[in-house]
Protein backbone atom coordinates (compact mmCIF):
# COMPACT_ATOMS: atom_id res chain seq x y z
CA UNK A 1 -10.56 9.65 -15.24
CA UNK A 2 -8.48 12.49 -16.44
CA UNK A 3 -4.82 12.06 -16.53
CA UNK A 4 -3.17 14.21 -13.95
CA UNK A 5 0.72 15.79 -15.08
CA UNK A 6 3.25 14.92 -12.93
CA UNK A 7 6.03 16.98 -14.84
CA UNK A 8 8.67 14.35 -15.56
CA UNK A 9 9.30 14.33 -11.05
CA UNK A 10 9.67 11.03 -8.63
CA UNK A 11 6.25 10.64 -7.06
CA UNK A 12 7.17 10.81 -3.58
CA UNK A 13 8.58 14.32 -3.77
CA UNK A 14 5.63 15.85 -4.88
CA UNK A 15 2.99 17.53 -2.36
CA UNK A 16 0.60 19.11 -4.10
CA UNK A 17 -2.27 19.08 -1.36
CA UNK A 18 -0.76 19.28 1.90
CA UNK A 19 0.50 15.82 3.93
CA UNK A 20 -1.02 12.40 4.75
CA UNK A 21 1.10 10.98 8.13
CA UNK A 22 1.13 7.50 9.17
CA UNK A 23 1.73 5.82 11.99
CA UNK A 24 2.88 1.91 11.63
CA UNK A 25 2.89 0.46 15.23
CA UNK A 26 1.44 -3.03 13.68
CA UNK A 27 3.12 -2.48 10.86
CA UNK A 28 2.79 -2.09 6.53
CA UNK A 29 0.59 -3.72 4.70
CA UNK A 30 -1.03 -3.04 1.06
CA UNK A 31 -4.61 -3.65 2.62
CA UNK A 32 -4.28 -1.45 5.71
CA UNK A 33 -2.49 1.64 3.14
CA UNK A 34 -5.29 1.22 0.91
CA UNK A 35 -8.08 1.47 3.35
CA UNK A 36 -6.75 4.20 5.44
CA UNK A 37 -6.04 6.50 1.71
CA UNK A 38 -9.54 5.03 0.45
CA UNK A 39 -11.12 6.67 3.45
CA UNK A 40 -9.09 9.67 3.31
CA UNK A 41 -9.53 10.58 -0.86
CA UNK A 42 -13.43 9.53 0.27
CA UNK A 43 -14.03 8.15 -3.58
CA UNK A 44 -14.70 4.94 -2.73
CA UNK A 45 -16.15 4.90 -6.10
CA UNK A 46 -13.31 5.08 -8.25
CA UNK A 47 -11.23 2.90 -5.98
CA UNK A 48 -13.58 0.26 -6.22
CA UNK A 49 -13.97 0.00 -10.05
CA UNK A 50 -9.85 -1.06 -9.48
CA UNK A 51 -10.66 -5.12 -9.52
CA UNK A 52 -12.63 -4.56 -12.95
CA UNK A 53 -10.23 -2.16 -14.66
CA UNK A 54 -7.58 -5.30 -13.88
CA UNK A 55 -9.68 -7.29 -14.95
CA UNK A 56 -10.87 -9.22 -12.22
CA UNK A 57 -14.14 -10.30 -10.94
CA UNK A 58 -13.39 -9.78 -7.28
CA UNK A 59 -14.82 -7.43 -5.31
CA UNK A 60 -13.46 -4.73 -2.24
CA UNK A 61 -15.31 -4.20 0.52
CA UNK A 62 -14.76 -1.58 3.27
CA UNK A 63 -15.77 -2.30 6.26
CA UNK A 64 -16.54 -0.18 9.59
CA UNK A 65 -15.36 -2.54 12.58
CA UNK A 66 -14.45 -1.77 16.41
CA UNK A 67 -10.77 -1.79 17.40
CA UNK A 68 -10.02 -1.83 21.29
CA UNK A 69 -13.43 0.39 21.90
CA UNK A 70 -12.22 2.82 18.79
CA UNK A 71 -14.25 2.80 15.06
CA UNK A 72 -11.99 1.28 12.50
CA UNK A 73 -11.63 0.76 9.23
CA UNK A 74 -11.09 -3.23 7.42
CA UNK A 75 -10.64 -3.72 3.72
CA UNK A 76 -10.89 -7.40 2.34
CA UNK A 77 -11.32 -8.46 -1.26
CA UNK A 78 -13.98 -11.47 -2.06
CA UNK A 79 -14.09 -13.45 -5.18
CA UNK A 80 -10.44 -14.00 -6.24
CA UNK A 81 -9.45 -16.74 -8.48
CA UNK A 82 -7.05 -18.15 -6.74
CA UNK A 83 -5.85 -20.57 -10.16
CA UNK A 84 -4.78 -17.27 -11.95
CA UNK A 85 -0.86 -16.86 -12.45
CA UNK A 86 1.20 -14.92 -13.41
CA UNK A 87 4.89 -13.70 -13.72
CA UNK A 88 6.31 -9.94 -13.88
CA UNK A 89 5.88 -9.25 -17.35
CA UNK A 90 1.73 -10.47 -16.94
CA UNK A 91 1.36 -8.14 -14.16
CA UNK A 92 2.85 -5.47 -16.22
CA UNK A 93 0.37 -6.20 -18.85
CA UNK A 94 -2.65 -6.00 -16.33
CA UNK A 95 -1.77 -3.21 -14.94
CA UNK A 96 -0.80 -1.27 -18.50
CA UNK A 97 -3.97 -2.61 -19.93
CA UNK A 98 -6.24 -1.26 -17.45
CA UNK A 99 -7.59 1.82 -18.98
CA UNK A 100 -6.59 4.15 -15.53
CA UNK A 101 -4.92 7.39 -15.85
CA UNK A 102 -1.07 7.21 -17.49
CA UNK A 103 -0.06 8.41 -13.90
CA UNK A 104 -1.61 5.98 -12.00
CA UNK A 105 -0.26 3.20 -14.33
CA UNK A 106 3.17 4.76 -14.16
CA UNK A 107 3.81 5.01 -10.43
CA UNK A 108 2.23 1.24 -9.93
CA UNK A 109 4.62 -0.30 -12.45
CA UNK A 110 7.05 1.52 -9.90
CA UNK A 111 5.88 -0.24 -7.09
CA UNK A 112 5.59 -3.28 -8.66
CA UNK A 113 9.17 -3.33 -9.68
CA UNK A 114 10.20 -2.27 -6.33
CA UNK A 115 8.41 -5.62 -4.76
CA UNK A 116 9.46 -7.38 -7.32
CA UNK A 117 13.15 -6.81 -7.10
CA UNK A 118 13.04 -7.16 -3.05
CA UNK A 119 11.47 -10.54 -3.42
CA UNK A 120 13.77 -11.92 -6.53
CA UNK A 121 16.84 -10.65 -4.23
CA UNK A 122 15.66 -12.08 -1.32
CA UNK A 123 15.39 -15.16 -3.30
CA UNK A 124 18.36 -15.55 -5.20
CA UNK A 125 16.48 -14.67 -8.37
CA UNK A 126 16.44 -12.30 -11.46
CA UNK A 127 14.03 -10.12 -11.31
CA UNK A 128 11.24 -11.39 -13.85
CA UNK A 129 12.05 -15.00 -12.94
CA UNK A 130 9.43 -15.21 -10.25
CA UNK A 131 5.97 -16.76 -10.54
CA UNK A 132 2.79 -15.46 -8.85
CA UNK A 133 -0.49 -17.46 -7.93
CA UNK A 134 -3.64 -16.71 -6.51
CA UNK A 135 -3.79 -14.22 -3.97
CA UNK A 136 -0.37 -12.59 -5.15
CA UNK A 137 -1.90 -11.78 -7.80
CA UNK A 138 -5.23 -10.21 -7.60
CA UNK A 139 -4.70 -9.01 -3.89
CA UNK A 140 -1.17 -7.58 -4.74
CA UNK A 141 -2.43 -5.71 -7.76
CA UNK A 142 -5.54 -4.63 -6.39
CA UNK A 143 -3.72 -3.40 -2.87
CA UNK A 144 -0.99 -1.31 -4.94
CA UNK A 145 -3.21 0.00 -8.10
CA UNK A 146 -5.77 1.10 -5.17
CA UNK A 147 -3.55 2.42 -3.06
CA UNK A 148 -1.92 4.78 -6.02
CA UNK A 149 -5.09 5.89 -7.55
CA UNK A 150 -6.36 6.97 -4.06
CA UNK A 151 -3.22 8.72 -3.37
CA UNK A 152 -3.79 10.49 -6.94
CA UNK A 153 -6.64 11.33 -6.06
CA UNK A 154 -6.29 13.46 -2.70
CA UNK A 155 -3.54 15.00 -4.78
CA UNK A 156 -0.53 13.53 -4.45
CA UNK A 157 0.10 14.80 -0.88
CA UNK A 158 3.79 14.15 0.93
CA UNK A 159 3.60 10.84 2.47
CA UNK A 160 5.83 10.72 5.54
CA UNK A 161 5.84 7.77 8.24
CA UNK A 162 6.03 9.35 12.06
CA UNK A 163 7.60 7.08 14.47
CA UNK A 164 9.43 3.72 13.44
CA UNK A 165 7.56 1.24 11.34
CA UNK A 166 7.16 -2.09 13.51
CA UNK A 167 8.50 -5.12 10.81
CA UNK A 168 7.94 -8.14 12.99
CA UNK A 169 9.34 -11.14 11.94
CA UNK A 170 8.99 -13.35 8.88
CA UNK A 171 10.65 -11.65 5.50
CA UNK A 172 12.70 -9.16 7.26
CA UNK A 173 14.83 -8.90 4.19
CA UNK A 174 12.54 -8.06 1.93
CA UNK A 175 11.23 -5.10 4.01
CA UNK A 176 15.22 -4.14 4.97
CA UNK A 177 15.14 -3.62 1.09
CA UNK A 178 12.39 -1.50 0.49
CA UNK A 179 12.26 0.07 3.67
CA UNK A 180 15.78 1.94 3.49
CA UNK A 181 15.77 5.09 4.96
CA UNK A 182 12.66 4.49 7.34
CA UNK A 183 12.85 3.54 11.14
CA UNK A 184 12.11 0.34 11.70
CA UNK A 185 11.78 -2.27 14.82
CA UNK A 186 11.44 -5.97 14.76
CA UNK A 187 8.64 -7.72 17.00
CA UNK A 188 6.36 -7.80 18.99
CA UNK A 189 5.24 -10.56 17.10
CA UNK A 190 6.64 -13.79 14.84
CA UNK A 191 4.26 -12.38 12.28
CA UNK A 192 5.26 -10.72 9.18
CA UNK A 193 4.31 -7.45 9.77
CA UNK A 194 5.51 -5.52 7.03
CA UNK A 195 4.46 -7.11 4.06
CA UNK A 196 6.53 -6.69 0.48
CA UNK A 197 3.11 -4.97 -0.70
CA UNK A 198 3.16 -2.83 1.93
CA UNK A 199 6.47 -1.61 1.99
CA UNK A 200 7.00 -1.37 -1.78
CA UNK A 201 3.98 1.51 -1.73
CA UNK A 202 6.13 3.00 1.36
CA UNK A 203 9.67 2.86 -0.69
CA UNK A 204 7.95 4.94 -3.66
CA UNK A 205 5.23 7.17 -2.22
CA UNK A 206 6.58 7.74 1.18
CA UNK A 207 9.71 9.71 2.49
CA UNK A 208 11.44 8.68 6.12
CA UNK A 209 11.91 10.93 8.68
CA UNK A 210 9.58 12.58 11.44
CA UNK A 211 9.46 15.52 13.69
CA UNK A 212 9.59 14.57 17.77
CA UNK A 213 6.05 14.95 18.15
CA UNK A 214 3.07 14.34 15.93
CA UNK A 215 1.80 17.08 13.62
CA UNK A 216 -1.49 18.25 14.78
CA UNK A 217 -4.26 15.73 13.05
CA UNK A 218 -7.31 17.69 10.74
CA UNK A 219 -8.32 14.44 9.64
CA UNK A 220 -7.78 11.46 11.45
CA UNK A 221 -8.31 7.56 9.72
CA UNK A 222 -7.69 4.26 11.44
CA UNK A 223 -6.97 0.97 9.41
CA UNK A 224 -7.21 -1.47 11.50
CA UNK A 225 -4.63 -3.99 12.07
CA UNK A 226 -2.73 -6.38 10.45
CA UNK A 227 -3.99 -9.89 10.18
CA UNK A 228 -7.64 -8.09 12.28
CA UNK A 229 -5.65 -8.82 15.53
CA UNK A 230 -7.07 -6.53 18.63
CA UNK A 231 -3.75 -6.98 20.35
CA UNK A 232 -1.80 -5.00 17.94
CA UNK A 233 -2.30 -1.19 17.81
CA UNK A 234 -4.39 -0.06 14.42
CA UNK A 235 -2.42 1.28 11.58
CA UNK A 236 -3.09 5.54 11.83
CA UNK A 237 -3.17 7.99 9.05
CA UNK A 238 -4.22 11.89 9.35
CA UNK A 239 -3.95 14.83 7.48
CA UNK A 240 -2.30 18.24 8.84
């Protein structure tokens, strides 16, 4: 994939090709981000080559399912070695070894420090100190190199959240961290709703604030929900 300049500037205040909105009544999570942007870039091609450029053997799949009566979209990954670990400085590695576009390497190490330092904090810990196994490894990578090269790919657009992002319960000071800025509610649910995946892509592609009412939708994408529960409201995303 050809490397695409982005002149020295902070990813999230670059808009090259219009705006992607969101709407997070259920929530942030890396899954739900990266299907909603997979859908909306529409190279499901590229995005799904991300598990081998890591160097994984899983597999994403994107899924068509019915929300409440509405067509939705569910991403899962299948095949994860769940005895592979690793700490900050292996993910690193992964990630800089993986062959994508300097760009797309460059903003995930971003995200990946942002997580990491929530999570160390919210621990107690250094950053760097903190061991990841199984799932937090291939899901986390997959969900934020995915999520960056499909957001590269429709072109960088502004990222902006309308409305507040509902946080739940659970690690609420993990997503205080990365979610500065943003409006956020707690509930309606003990679930953690805002995941440190999720919110980490927020904190460094994303900017806070909304107008009162909802730009008018070109393209409309829903994600589904977190944890594929029919009594939250589906994760939105549109173009305008």
């Amino acid at each position: 994939m050809a490397a695409i300049s982005m002149g020295g500037v902070s990813p999230r205040s670059r808009g090259d090709r219009g705006m992607v909105w969101l709407s997070c009544p259920s929530g942030i999570a890396g899954n739900l981000l990266l299907a909603a942007l997979l859908r909306l870039a529409g190279n499901a091609a590229a995005v799904g080559r991300v598990p081998a450029d890591l160097g994984f053997a899983s597999q994403l799949h994107l899924r068509r399912v019915s929300h409440r009566s509405f067509p939705a979209w569910d991403l899962s990954i299948t095949g994860i070695d769940r005895s592979r670990s690793a700490d900050l400085a292996g993910l690193r590695a992964l990630v800089r070894d993986s062959g994508l576009a300097p760009e797309v390497v460059d903003t995930s190490l971003q995200v990946l420090a942002a997580r990491e330092l929530a999570r160390a904090a919210a621990r107690g810990m250094e950053p760097g100190e903190l061991t990841y196994v199984g799932d937090d490894v291939e899901d986390t990578l997959v969900d934020i190199v995915g999520s960056v090269l499909a957001w590269h790919l429709l072109g960088r657009p502004e990222l902006r959240v309308w409305g507040p992002i509902v946080v739940g319960a659970g690690a609420l000071a993990e997503a205080s961290a990365l979610l500065q800025g943003f409006p956020t509610v707690t509930g309606p649910t003990e679930l953690e709703l805002a995941t440190p995946t999720g919110a980490a892509l927020l904190s460094v592609l994303a900017l806070p604030g909304s107008p009162s009412t909802p730009p008018r939708p070109a393209e409309v994408v829903v994600a589904g929900t977190f944890a594929r529960r029919n009594d939250l409201a589906p994760l939105v995303a549109w173009r305008s």
